[in-house]
C-alpha atoms as a PDB file:
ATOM      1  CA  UNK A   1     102.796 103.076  87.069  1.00  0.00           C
ATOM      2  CA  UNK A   2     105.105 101.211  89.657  1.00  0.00           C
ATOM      3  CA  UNK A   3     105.019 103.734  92.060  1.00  0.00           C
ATOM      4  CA  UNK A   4     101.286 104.389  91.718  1.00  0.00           C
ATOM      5  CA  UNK A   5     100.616 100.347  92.136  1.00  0.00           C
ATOM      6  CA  UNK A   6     102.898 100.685  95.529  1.00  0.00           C
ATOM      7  CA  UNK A   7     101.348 103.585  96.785  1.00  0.00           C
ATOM      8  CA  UNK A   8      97.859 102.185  96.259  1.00  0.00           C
ATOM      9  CA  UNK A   9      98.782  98.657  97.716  1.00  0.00           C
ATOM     10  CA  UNK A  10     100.057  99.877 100.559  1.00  0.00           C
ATOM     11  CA  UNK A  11      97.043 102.294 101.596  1.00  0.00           C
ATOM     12  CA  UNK A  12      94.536 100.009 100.459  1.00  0.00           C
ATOM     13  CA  UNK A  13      96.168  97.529 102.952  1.00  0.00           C
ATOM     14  CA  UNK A  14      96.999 100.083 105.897  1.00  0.00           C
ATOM     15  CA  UNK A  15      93.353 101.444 105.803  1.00  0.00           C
ATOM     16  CA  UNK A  16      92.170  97.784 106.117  1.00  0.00           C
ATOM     17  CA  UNK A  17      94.570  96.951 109.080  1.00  0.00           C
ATOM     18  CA  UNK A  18      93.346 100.257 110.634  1.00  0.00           C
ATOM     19  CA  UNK A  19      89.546  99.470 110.240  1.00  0.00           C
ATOM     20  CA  UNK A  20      90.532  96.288 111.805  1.00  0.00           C
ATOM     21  CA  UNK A  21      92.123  98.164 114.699  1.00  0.00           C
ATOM     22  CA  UNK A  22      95.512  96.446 114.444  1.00  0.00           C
ATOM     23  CA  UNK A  23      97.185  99.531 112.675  1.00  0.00           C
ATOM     24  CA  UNK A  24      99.347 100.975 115.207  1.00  0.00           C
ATOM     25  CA  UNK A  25     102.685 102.845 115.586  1.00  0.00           C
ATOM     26  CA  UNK A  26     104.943  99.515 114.479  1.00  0.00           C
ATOM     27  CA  UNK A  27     102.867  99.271 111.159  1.00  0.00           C
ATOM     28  CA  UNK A  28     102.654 103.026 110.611  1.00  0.00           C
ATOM     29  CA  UNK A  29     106.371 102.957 110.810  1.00  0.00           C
ATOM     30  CA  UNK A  30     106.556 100.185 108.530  1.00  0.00           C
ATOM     31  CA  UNK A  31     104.607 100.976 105.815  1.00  0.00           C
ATOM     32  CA  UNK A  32     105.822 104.440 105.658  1.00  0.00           C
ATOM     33  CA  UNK A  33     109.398 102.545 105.380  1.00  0.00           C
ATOM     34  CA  UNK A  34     107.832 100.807 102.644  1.00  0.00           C
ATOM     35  CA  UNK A  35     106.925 103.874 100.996  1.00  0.00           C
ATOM     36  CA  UNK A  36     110.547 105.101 101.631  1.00  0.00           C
ATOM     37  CA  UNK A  37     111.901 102.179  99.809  1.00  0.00           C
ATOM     38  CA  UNK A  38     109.842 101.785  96.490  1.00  0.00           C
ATOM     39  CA  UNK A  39     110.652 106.098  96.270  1.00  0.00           C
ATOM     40  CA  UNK A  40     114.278 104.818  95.917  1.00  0.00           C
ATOM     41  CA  UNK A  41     113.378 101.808  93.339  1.00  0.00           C
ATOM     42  CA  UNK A  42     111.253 104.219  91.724  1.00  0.00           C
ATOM     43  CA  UNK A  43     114.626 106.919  91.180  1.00  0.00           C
ATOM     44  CA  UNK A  44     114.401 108.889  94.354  1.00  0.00           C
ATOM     45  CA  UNK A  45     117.695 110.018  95.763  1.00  0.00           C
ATOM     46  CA  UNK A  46     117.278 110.815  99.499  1.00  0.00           C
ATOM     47  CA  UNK A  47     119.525 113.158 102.093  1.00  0.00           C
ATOM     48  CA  UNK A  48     118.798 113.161 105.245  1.00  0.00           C
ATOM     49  CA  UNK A  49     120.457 114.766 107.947  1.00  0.00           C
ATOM     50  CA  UNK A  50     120.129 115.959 111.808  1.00  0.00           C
ATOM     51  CA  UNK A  51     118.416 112.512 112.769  1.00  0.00           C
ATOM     52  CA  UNK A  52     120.185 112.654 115.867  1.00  0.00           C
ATOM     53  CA  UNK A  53     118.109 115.720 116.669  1.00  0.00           C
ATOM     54  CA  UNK A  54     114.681 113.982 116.898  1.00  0.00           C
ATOM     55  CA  UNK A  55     115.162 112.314 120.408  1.00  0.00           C
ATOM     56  CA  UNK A  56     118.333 114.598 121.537  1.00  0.00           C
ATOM     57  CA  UNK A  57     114.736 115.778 123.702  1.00  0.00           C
ATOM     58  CA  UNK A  58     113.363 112.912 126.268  1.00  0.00           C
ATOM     59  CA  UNK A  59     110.043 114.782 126.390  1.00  0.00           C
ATOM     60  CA  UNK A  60     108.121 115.594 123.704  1.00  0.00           C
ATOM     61  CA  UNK A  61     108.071 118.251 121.106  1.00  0.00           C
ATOM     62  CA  UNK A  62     106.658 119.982 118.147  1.00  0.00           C
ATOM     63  CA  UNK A  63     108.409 119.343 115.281  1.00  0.00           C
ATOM     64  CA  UNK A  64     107.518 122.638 112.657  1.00  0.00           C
ATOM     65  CA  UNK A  65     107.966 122.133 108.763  1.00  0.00           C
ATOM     66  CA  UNK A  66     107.514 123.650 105.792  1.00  0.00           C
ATOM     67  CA  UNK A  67     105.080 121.435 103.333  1.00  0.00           C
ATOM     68  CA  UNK A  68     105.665 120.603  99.941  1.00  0.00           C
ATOM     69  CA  UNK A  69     103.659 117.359  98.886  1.00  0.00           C
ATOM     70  CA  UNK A  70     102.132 114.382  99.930  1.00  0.00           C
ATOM     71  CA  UNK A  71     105.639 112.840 100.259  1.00  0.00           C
ATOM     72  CA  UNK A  72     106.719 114.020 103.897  1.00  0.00           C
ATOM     73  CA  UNK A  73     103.032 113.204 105.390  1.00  0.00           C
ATOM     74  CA  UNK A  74     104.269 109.527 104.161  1.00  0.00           C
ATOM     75  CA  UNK A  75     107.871 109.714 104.867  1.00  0.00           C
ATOM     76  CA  UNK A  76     107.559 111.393 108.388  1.00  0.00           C
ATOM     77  CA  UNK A  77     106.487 108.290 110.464  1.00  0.00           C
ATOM     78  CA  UNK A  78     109.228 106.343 109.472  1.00  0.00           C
ATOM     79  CA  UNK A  79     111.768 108.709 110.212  1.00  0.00           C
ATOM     80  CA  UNK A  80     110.608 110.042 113.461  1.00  0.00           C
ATOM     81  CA  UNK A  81     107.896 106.845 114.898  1.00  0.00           C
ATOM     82  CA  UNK A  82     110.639 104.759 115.733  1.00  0.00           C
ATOM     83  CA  UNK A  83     112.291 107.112 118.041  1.00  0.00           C
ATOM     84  CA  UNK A  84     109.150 109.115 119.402  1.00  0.00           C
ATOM     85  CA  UNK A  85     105.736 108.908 119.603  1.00  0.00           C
ATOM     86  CA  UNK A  86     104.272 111.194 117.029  1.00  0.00           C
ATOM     87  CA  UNK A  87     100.971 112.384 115.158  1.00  0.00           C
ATOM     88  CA  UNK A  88     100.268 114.745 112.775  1.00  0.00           C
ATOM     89  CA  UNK A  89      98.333 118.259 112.598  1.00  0.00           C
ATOM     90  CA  UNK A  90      95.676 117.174 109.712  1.00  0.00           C
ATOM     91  CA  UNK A  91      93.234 119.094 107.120  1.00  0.00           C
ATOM     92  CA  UNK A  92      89.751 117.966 107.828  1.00  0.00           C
ATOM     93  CA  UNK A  93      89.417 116.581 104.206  1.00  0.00           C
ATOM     94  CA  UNK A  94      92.322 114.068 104.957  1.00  0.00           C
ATOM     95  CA  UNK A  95      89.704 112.462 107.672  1.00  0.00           C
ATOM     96  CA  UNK A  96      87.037 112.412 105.280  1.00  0.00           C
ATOM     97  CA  UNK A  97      88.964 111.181 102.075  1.00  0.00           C
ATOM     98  CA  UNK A  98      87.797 107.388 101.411  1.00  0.00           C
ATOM     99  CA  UNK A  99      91.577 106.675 100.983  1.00  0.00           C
ATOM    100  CA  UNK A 100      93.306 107.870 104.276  1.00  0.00           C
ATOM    101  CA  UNK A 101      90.368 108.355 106.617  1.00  0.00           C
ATOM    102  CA  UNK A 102      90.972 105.120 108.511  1.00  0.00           C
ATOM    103  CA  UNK A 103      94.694 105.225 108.406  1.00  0.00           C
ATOM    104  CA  UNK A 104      94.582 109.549 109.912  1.00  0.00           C
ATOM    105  CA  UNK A 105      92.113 108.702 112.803  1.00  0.00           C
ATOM    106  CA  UNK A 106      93.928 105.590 113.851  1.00  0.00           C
ATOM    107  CA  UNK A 107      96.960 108.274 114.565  1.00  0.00           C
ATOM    108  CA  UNK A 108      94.540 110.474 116.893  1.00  0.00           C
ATOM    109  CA  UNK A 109      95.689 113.319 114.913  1.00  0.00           C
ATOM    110  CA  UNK A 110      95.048 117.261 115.911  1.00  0.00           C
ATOM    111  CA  UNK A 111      92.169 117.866 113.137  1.00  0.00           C
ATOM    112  CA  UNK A 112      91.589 121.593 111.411  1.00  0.00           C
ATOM    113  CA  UNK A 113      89.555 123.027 108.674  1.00  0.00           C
ATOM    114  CA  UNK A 114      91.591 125.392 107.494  1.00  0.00           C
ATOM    115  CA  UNK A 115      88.513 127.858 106.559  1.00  0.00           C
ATOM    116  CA  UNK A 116      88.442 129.314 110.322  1.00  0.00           C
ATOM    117  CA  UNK A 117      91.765 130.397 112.031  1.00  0.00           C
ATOM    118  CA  UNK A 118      90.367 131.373 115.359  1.00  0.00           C
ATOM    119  CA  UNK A 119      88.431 127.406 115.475  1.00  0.00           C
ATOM    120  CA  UNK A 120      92.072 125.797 114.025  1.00  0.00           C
ATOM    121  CA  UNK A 121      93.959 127.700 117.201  1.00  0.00           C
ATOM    122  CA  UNK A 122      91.244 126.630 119.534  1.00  0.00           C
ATOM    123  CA  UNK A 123      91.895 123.007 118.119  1.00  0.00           C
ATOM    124  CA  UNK A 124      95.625 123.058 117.997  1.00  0.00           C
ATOM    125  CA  UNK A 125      96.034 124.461 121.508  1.00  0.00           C
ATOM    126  CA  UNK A 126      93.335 122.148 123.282  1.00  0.00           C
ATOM    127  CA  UNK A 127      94.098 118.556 121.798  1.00  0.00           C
ATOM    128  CA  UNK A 128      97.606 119.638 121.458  1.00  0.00           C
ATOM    129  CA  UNK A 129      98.183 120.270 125.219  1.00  0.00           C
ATOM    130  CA  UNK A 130      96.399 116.971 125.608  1.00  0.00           C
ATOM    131  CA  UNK A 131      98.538 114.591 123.422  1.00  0.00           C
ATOM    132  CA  UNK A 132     101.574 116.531 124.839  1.00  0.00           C
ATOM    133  CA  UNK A 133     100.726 116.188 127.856  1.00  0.00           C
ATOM    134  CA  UNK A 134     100.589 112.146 126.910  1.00  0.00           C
ATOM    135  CA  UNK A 135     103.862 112.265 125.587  1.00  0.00           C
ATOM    136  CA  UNK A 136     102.780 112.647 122.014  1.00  0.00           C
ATOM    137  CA  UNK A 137     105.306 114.452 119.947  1.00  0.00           C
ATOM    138  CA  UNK A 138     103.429 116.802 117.038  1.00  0.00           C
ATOM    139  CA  UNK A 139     104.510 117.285 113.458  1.00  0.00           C
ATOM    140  CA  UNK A 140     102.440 120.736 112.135  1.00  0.00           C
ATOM    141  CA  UNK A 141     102.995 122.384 109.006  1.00  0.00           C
ATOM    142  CA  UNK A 142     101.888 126.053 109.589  1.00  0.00           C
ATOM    143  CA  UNK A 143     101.526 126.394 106.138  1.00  0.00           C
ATOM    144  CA  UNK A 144      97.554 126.885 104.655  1.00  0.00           C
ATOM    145  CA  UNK A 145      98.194 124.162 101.717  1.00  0.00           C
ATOM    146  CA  UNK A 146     101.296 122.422 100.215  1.00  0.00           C
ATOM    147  CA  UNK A 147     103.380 124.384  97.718  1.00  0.00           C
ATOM    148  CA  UNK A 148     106.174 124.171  95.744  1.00  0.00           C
ATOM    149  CA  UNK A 149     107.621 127.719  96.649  1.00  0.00           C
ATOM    150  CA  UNK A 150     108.133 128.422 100.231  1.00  0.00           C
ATOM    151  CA  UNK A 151     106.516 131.903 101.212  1.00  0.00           C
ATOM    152  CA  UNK A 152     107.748 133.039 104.767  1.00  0.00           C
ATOM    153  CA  UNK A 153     104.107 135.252 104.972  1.00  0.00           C
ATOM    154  CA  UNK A 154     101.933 132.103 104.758  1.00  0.00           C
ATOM    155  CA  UNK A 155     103.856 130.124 107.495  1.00  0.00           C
ATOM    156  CA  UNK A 156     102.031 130.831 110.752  1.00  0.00           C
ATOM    157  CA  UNK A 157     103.135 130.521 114.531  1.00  0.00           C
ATOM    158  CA  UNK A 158     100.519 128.254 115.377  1.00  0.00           C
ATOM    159  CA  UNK A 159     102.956 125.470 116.327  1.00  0.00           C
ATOM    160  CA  UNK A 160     105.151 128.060 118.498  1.00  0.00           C
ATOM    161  CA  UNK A 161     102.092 128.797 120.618  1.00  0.00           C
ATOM    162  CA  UNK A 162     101.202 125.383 121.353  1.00  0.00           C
ATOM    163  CA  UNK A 163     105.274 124.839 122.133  1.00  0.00           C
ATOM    164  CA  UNK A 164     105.123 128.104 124.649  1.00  0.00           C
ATOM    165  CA  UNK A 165     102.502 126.973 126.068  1.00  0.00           C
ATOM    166  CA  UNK A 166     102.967 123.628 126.631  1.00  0.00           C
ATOM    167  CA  UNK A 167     106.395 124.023 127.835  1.00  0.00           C
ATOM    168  CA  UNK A 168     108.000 121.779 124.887  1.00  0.00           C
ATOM    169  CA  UNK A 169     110.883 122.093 122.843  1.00  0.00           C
ATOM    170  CA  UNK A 170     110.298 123.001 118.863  1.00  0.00           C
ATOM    171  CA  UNK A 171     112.645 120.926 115.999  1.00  0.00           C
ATOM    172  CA  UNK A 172     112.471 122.812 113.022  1.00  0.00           C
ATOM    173  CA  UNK A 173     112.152 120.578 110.389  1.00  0.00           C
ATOM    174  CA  UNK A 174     113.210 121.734 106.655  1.00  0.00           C
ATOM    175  CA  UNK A 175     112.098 119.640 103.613  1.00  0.00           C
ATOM    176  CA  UNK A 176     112.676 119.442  99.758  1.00  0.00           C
ATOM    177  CA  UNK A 177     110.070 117.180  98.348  1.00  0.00           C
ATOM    178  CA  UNK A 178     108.968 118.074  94.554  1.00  0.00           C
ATOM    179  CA  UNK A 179     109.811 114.557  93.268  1.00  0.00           C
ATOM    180  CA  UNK A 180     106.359 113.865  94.080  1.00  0.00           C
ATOM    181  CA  UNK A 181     103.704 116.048  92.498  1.00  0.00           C
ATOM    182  CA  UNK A 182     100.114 116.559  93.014  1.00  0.00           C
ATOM    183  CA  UNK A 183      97.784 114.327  90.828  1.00  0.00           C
ATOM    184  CA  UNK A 184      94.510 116.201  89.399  1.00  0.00           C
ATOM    185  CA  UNK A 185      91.728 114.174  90.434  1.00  0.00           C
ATOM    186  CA  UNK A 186      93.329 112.947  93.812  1.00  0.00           C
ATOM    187  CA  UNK A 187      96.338 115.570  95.222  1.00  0.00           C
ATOM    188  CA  UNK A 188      97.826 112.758  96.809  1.00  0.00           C
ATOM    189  CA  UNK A 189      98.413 110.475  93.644  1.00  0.00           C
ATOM    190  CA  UNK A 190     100.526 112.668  90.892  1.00  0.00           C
ATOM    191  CA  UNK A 191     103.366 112.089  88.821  1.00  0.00           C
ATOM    192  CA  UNK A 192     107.047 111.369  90.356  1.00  0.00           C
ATOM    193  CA  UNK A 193     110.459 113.304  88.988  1.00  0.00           C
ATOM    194  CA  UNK A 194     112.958 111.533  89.658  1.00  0.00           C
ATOM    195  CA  UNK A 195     115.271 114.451  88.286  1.00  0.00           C
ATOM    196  CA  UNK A 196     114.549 116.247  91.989  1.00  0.00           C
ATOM    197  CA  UNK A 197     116.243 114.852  94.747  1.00  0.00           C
ATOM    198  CA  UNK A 198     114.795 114.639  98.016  1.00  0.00           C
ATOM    199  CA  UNK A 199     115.817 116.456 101.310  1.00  0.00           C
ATOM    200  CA  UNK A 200     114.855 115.986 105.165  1.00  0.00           C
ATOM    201  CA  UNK A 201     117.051 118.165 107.651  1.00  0.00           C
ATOM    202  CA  UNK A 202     116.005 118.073 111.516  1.00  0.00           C
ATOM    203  CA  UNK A 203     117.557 121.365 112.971  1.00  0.00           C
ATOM    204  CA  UNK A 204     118.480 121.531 117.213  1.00  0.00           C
ATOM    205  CA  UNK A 205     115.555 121.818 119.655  1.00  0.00           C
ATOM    206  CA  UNK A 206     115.489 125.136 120.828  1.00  0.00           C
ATOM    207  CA  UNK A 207     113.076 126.826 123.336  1.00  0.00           C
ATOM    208  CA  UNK A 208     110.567 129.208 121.757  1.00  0.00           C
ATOM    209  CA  UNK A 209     111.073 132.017 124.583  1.00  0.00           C
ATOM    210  CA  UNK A 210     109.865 135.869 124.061  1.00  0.00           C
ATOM    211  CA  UNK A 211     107.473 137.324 121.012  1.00  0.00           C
ATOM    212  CA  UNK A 212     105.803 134.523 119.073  1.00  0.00           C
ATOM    213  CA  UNK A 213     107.014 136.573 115.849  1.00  0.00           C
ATOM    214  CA  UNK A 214     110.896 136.148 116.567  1.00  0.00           C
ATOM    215  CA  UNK A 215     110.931 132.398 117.386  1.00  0.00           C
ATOM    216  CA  UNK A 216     108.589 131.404 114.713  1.00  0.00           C
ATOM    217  CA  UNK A 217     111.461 133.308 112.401  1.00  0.00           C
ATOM    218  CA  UNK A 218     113.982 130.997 113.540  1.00  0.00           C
ATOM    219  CA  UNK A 219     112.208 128.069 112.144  1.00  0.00           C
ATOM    220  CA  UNK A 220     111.616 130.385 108.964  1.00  0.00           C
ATOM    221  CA  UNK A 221     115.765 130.867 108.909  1.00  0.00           C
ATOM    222  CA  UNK A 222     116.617 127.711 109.115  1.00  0.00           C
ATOM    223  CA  UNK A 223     113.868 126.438 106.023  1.00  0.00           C
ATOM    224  CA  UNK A 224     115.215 128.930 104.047  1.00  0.00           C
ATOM    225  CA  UNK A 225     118.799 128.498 104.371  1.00  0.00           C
ATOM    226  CA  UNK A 226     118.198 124.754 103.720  1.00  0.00           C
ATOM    227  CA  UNK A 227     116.749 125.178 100.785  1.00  0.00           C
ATOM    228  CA  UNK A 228     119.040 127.809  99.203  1.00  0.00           C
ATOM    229  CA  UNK A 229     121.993 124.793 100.075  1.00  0.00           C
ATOM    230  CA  UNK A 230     119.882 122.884  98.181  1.00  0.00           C
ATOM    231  CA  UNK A 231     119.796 124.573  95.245  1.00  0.00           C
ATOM    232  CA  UNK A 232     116.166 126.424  96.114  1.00  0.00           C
ATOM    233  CA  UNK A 233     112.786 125.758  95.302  1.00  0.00           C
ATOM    234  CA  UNK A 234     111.854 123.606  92.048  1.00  0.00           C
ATOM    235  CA  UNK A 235     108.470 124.558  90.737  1.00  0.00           C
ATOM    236  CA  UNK A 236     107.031 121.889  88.117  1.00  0.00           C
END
């Protein structure tokens, strides 16, 4: 009940500041460190490591993850924001929800259905030149949906094409994030285990050079190795 009060309070009142257009990267930062911090009163246990591998890059870069639950979309910003300018590839439905809507466009994110692949590559490549070209750093989860089991077959190169193109740098990004579970009526508001610790690890910037299919298997390495040191997969 804490931690759904928290979450709540904090969303109502970012989605307000963003309507207001005073929501910017400061107060995304922030309230995702807010977030951070009542996960910890709440039980969470985090480990975090390879931070210093986030601006080890001066330009920008895509940062590829797997995706597990709502709690690295709310995590990321504070982690990475403060260091780099940074939005998010999104699911239409997040720019549409009456929660998040306000708070996901005031980021400018790259927007996708996730019904079309050919449209989502059109609109990963185009806006994501653009914002790169700004000096926007992207966060994309190739993934089609969140899950608690990471399968290697459903984790696309989308964000290696948009890094060979552009010219960028790709940070793998592994993540272990099952303490917080998907609700039933609204994904984003489930239960919490405290029991499963919590694990962000920001692998070296490499250059994605040669066949799409062998780089994007680096990034597939290095998620999978991190999560067999972690003990594997959870699924609740």
């Amino acid at each position: 009940l804490y931690f759904t009060f928290k979450y709540a309070t904090v969303t109502l009142r970012s989605g307000k500041m963003a309507r207001e257009g005073i929501y910017h990267d400061k107060e995304w930062a922030a309230s995702s460190k807010y977030i951070f911090d009542f996960i910890e009163k709440s039980g969470g246990c985090f480990h975090i490591s390879g931070m210093n591998n986030i601006n080890k890059e001066n330009e920008p870069v895509l940062f590829v993850a797997n995706h597990m639950s709502t709690l690295e979309t709310m995590i990321l910003p504070c982690l990475i924001s403060p260091l780099k300018k940074v939005t998010f590839v999104v699911k239409e439905s997040l720019i549409k929800h009456p929660l998040f809507k306000d708070i996901m466009l005031s980021r400018d994110p790259i927007v996708v259905g996730r019904e079309d692949p050919r449209k989502d590559l059109e609109a990963v490549m185009t806006k994501g030149l653009e914002l790169l070209k700004k000096g926007t750093s992207i966060i994309i989860f190739p993934q089609s949906t969140r899950s608690l089991v990471f399968e290697p077959e459903k984790f696309n190169s989308m964000g290696i094409k948009l890094a060979q193109k552009a010219g960028v740098k790709v940070v793998p990004v592994a993540l272990k994030t099952d303490f917080w579970g998907s609700g039933k009526l609204i994904k984003e508001v489930g239960p919490i285990y405290p029991e499963q610790e919590i694990y962000f690890n920001f692998g070296e910037p490499f250059t994605p050079e040669g066949p799409g299919k062998i780089q994007n298997q680096k990034v597939i390495d290095f998620i999978q190795e991190s999560l067999s040191s972690w003990g594997g997969e959870q699924k609740i």
